[in-house]
N, C-alpha and C. Protein backbone atom coordinates (compact mmCIF):
# COMPACT_ATOMS: atom_id res chain seq x y z
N UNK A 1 0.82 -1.19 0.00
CA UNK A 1 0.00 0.00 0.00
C UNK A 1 0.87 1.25 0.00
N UNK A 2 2.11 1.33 0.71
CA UNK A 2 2.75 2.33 0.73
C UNK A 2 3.29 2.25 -0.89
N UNK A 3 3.74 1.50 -1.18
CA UNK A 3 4.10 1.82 -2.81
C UNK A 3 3.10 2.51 -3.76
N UNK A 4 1.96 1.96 -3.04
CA UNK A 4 0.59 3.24 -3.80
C UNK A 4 0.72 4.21 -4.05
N UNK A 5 0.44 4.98 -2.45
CA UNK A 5 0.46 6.01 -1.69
C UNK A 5 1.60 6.77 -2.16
N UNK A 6 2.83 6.77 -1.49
CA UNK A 6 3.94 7.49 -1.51
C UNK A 6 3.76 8.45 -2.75
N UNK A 7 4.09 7.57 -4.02
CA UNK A 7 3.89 8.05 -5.67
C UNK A 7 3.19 9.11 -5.35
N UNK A 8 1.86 8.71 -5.32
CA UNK A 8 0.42 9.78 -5.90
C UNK A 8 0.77 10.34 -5.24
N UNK A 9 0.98 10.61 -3.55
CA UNK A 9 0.85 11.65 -2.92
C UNK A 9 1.93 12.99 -3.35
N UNK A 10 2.86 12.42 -3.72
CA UNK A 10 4.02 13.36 -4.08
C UNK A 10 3.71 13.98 -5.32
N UNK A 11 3.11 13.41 -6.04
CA UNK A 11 2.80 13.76 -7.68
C UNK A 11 1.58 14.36 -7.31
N UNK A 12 0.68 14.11 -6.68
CA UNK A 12 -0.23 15.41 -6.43
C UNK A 12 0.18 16.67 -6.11
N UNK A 13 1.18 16.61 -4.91
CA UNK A 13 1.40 17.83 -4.14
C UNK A 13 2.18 18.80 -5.07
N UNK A 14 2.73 18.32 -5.67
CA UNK A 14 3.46 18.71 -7.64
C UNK A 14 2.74 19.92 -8.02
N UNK A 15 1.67 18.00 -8.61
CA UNK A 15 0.51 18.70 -9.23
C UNK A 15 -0.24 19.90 -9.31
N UNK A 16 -0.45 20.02 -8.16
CA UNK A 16 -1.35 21.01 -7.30
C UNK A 16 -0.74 21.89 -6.87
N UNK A 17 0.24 21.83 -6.74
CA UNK A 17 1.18 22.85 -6.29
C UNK A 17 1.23 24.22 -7.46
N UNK A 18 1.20 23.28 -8.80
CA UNK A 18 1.77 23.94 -10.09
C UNK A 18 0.14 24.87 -10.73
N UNK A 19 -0.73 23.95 -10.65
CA UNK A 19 -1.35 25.11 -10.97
C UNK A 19 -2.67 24.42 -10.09
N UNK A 20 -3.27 25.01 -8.94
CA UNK A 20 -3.99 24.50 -8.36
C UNK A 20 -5.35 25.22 -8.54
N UNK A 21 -5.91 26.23 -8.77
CA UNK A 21 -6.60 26.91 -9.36
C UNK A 21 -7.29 26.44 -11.03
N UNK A 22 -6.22 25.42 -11.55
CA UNK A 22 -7.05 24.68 -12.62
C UNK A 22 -7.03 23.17 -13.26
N UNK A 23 -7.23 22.85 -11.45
CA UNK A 23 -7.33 21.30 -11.74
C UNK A 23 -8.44 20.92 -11.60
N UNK A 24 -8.30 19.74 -12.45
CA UNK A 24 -9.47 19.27 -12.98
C UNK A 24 -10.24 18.22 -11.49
N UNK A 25 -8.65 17.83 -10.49
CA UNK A 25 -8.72 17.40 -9.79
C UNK A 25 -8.65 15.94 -9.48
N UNK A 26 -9.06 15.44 -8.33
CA UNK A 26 -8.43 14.13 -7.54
C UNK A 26 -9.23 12.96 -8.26
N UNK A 27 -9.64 11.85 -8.34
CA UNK A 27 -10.62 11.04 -8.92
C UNK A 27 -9.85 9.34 -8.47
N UNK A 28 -10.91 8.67 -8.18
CA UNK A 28 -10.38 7.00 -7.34
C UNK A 28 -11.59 6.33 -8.91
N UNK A 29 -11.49 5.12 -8.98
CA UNK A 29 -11.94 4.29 -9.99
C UNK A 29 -11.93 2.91 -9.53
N UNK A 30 -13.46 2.18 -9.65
CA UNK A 30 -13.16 1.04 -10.06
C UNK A 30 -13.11 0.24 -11.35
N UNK A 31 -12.12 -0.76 -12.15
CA UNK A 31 -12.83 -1.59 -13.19
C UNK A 31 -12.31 -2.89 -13.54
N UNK A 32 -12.56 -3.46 -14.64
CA UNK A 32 -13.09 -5.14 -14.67
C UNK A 32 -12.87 -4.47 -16.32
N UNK A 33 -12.41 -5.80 -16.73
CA UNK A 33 -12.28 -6.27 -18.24
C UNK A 33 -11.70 -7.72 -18.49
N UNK A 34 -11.04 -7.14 -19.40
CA UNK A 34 -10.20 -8.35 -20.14
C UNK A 34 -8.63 -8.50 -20.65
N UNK A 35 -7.95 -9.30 -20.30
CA UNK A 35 -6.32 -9.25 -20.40
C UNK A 35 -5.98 -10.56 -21.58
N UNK A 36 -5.14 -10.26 -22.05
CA UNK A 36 -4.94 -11.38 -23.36
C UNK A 36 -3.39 -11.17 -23.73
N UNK A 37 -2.53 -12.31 -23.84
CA UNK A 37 -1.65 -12.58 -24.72
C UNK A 37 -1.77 -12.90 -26.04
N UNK A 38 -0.74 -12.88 -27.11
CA UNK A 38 -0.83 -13.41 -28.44
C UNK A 38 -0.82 -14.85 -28.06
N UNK A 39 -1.84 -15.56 -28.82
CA UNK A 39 -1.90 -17.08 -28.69
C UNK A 39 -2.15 -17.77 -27.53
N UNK A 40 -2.60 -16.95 -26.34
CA UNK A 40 -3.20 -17.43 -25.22
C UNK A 40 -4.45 -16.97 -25.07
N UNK A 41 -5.15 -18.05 -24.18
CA UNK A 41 -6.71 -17.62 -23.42
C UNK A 41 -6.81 -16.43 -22.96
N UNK A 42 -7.69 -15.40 -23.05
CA UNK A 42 -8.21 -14.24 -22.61
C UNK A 42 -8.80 -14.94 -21.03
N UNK A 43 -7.89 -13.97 -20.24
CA UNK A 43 -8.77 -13.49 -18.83
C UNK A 43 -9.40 -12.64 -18.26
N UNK A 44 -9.91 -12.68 -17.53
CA UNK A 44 -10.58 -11.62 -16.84
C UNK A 44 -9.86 -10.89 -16.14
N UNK A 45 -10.05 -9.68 -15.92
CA UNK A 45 -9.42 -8.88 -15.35
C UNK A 45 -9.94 -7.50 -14.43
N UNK A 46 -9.50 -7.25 -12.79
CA UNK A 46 -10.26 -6.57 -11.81
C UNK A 46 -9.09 -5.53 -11.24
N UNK A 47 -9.31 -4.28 -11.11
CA UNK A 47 -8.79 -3.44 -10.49
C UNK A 47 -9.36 -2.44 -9.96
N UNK A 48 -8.12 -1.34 -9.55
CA UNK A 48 -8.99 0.25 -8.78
C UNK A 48 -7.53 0.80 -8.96
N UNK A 49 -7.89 2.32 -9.31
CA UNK A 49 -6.99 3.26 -9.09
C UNK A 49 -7.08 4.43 -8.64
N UNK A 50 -6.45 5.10 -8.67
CA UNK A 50 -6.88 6.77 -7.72
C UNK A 50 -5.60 7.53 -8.24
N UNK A 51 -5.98 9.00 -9.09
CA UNK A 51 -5.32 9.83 -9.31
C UNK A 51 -5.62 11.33 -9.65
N UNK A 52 -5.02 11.98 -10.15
CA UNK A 52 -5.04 13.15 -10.21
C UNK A 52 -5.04 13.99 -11.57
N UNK A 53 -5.76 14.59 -11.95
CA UNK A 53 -6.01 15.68 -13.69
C UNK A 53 -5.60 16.83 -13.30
N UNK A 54 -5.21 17.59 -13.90
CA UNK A 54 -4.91 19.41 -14.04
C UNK A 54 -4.86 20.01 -15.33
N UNK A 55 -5.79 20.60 -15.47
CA UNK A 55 -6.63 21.44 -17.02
C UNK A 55 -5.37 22.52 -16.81
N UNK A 56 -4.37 22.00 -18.34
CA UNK A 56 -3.38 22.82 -18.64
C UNK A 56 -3.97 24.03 -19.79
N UNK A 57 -5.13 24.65 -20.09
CA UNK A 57 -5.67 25.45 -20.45
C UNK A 57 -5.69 24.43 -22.36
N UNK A 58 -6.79 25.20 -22.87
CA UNK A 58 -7.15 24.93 -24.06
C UNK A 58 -7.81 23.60 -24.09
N UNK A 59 -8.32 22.96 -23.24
CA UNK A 59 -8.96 22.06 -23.16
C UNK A 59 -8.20 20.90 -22.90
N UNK A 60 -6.79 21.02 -22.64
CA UNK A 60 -6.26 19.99 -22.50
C UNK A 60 -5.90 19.94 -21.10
N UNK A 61 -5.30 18.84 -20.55
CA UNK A 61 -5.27 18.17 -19.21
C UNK A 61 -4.63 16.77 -19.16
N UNK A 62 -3.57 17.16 -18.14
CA UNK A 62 -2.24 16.30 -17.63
C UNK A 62 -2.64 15.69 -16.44
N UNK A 63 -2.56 14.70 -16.01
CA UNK A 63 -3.13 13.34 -15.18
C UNK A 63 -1.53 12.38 -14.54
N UNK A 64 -1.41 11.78 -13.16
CA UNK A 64 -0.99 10.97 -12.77
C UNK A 64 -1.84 10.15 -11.76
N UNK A 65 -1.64 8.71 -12.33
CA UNK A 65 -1.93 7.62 -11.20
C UNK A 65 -1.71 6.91 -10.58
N UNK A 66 -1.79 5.84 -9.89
CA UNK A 66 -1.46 4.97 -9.27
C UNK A 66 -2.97 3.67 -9.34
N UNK A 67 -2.39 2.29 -9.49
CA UNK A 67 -3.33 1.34 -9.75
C UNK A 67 -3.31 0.20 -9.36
N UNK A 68 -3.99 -0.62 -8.79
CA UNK A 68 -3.26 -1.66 -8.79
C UNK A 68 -4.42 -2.82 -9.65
N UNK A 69 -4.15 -3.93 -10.36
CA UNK A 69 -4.90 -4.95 -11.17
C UNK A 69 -4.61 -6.27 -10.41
N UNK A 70 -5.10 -6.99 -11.27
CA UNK A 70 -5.49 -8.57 -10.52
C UNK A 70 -5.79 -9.30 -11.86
N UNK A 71 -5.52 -10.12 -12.68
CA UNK A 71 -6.24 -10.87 -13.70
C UNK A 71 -6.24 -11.82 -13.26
N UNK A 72 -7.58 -12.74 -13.38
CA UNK A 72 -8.41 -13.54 -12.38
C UNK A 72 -8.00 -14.56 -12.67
N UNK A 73 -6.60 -15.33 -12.64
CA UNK A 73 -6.23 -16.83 -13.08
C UNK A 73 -5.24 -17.09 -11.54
N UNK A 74 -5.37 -17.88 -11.16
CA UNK A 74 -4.63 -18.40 -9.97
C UNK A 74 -3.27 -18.17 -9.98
N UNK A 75 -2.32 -18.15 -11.18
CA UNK A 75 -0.80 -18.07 -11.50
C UNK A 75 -0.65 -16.55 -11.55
N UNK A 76 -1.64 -15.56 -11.10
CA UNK A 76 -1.13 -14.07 -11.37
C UNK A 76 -1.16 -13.64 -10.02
N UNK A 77 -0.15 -12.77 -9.68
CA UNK A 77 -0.14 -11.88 -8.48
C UNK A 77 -0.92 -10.66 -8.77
N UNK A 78 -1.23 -9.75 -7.76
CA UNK A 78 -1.86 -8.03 -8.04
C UNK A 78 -0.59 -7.62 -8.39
N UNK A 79 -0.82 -6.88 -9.80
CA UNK A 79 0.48 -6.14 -9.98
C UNK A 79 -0.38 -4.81 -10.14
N UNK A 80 0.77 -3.53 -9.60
CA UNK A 80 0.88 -2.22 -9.37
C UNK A 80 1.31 -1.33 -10.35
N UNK A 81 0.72 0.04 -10.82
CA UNK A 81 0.85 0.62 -12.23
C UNK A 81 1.07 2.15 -11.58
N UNK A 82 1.83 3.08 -12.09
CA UNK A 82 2.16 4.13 -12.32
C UNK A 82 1.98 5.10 -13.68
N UNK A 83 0.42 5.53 -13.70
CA UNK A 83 0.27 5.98 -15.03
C UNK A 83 0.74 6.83 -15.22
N UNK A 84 1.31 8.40 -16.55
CA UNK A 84 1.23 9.19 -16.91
C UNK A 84 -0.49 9.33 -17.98
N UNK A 85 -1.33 10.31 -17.65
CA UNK A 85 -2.24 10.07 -18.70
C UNK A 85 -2.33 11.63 -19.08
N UNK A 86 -2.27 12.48 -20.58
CA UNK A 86 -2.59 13.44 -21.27
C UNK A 86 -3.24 13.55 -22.35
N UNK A 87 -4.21 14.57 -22.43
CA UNK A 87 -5.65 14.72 -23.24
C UNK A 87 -6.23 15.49 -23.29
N UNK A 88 -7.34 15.59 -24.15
CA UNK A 88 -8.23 16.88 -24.08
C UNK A 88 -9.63 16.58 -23.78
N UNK A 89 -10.34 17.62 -23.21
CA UNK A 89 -11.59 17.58 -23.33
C UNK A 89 -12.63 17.87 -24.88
N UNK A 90 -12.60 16.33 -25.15
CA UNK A 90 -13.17 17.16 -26.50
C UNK A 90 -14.72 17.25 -26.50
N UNK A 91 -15.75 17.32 -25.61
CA UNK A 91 -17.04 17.96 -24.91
C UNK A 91 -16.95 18.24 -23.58
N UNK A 92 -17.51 18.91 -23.68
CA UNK A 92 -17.83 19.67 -21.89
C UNK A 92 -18.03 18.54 -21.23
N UNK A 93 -18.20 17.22 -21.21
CA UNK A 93 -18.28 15.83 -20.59
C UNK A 93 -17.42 14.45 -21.11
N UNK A 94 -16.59 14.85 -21.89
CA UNK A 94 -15.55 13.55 -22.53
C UNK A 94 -14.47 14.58 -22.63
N UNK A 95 -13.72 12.93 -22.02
CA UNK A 95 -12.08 13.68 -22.12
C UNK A 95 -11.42 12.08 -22.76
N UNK A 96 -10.75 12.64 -23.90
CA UNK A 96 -9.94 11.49 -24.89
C UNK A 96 -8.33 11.27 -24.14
N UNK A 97 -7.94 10.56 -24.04
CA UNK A 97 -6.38 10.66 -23.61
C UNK A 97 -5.79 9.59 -24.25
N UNK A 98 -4.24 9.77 -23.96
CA UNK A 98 -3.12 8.69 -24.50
C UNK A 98 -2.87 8.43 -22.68
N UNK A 99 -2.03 7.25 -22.73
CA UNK A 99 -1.56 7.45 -21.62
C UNK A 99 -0.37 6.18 -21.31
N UNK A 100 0.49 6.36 -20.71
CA UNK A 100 2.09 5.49 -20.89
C UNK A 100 2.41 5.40 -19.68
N UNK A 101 3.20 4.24 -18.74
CA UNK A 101 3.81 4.48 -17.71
C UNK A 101 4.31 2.92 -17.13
N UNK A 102 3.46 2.39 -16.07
CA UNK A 102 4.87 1.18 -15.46
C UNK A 102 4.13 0.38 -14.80
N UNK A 103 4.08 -0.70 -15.19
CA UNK A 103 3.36 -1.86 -14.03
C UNK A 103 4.74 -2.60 -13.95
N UNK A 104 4.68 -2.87 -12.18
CA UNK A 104 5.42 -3.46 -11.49
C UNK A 104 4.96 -4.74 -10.55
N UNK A 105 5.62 -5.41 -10.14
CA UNK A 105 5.03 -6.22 -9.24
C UNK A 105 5.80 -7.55 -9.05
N UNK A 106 5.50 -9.03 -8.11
CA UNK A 106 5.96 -10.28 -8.92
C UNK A 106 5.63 -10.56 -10.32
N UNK A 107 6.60 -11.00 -10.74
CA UNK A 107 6.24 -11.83 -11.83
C UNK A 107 7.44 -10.56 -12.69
N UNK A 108 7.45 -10.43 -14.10
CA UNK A 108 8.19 -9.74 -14.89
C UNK A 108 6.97 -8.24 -14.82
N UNK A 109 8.10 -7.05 -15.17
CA UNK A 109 7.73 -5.81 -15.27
C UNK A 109 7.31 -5.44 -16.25
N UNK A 110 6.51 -4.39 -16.58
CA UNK A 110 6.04 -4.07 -18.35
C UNK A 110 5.98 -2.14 -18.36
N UNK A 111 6.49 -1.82 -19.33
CA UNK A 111 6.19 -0.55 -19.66
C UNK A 111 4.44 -0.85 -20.77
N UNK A 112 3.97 0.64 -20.31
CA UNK A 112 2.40 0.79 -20.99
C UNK A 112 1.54 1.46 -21.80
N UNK A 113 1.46 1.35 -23.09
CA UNK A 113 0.87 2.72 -23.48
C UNK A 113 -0.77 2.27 -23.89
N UNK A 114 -1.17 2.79 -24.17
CA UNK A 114 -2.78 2.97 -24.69
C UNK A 114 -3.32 4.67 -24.48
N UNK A 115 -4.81 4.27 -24.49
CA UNK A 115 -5.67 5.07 -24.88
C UNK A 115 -6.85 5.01 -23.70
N UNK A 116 -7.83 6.36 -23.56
CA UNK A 116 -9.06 5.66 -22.96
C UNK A 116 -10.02 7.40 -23.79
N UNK A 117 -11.36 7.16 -22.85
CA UNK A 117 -12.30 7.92 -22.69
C UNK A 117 -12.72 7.98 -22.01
N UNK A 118 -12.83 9.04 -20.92
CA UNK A 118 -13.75 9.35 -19.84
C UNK A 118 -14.70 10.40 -19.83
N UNK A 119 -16.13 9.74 -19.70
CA UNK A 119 -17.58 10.85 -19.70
C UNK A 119 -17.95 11.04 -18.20
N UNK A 120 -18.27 12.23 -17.82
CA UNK A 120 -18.45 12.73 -16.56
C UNK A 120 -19.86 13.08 -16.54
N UNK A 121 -20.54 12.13 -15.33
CA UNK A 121 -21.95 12.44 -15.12
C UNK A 121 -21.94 13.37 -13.51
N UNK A 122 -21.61 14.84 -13.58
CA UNK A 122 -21.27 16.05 -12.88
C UNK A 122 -19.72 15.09 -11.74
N UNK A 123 -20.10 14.76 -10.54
CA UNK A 123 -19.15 13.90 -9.90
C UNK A 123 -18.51 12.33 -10.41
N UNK A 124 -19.27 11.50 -10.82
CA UNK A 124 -19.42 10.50 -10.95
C UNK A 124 -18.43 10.63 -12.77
N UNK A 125 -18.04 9.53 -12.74
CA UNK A 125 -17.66 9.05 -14.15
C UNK A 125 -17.71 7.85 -14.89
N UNK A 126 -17.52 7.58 -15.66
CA UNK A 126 -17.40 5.99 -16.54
C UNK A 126 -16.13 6.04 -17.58
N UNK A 127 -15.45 5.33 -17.72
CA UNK A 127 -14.40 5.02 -18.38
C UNK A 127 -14.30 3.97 -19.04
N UNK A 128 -13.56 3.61 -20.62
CA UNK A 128 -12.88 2.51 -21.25
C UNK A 128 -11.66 2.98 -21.83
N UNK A 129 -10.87 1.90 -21.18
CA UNK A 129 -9.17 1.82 -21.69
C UNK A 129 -8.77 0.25 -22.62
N UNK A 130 -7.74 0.87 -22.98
CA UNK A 130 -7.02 -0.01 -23.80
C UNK A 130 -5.49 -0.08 -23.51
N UNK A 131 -4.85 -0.55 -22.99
CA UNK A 131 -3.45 -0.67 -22.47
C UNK A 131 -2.67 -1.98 -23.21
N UNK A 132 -1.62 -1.64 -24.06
CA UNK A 132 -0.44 -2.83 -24.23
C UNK A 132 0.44 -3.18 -23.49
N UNK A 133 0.90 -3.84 -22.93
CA UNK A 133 2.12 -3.90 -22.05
C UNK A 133 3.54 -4.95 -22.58
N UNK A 134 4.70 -3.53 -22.61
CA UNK A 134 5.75 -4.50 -23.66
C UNK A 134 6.20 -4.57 -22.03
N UNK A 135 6.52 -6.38 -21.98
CA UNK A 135 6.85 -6.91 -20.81
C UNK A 135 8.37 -7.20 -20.51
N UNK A 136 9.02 -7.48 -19.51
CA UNK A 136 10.52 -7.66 -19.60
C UNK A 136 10.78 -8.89 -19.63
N UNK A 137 12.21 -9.60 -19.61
CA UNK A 137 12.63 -10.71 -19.38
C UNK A 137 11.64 -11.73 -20.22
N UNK A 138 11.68 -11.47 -21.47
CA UNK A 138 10.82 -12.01 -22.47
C UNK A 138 10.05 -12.48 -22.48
N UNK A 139 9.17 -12.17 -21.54
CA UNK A 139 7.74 -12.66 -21.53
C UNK A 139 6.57 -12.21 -22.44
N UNK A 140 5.48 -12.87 -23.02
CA UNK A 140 4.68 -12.57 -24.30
C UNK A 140 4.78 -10.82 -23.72
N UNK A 141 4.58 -10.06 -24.95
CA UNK A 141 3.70 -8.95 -24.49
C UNK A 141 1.88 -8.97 -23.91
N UNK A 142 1.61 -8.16 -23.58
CA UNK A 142 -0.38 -8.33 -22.82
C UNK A 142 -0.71 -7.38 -23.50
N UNK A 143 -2.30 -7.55 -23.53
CA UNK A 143 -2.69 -6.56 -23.70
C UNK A 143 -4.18 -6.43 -22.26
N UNK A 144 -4.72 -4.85 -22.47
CA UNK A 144 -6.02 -5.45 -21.73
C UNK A 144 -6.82 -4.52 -22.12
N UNK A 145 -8.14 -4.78 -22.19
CA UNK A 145 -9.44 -3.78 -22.17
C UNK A 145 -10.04 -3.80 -21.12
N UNK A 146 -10.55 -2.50 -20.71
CA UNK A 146 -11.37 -2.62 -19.23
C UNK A 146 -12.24 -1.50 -19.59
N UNK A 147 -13.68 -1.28 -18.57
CA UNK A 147 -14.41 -0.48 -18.36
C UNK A 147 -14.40 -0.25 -16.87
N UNK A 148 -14.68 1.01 -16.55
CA UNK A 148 -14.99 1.68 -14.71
C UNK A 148 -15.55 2.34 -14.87
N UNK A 149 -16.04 2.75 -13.52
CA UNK A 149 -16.64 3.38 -13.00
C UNK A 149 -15.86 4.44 -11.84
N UNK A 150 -15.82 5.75 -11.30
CA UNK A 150 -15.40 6.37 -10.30
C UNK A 150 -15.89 7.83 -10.22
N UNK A 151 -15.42 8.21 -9.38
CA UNK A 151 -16.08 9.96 -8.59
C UNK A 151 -14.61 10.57 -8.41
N UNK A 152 -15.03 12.01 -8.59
CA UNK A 152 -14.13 12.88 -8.65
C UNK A 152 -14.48 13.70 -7.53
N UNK A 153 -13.50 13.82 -7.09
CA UNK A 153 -13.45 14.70 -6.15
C UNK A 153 -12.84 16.16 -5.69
């Protein structure tokens, strides 16, 4: 848990530090999808994360997180993620992003990039991502799709 914590908290206080007057602000998430190798069975897949947005003007907005996942097969540990995510608001209620960064944990490490969309119902939100993960110590690359749910705060 402290490996959570520590991160975000420091990258908020950053965050917020830098322009606190136009953040978009704090936001926790839950979600559930699907994880897949090339040429292997698709699993299921369960997590939660909690991080932070700041509306760098023009509709765009810079994001850090912290996450941790679970894909639901007995041979996987919870592994732990360090997002970077940047994007724009392209409606007053959807925000498009890229987003790249680090899952860690047992087992081999992976750098991450993908994509998502998040629509904001005033507090509340819904999300779908798409994440690749080029893995280390030659293990297949992953991929995963997920949908959530979370509140901003």
């Amino acid at each position: 848990m402290v490996k959570l914590l520590v991160p975000l908290a420091a990258a908020i206080a950053i965050v917020a530090g830098a322009a606190p007057a136009l953040a978009d602000g704090a936001r926790v998430d839950v979600h559930g999808g699907v994880g897949w190798n090339d040429g292997r069975q698709a699993n299921g897949t369960v997590g939660a994360a909690v991080g932070y947005d700041v509306h760098t003007g023009g509709g765009t907005f810079v994001g850090l997180e912290e996450s941790v996942d679970k894909v639901l097969a007995s041979n996987h540990d919870a592994k732990f993620g360090t997002t970077f995510r940047a994007g724009a608001h392209v409606s007053p209620n959807n925000k498009l992003y890229a987003l790249a960064g680090y899952t860690y944990g047992s087992g081999p490490n992976a750098t991450h990039v993908g994509g998502g969309l998040e629509h904001d119902y005033g507090r509340a939100f819904t999300k779908v991502e798409y994440r690749h993960y080029f893995t280390e110590d030659g293990a297949r690359d992953a991929n995963a799709a997920t949908v959530g749910v979370g509140v901003h705060f």
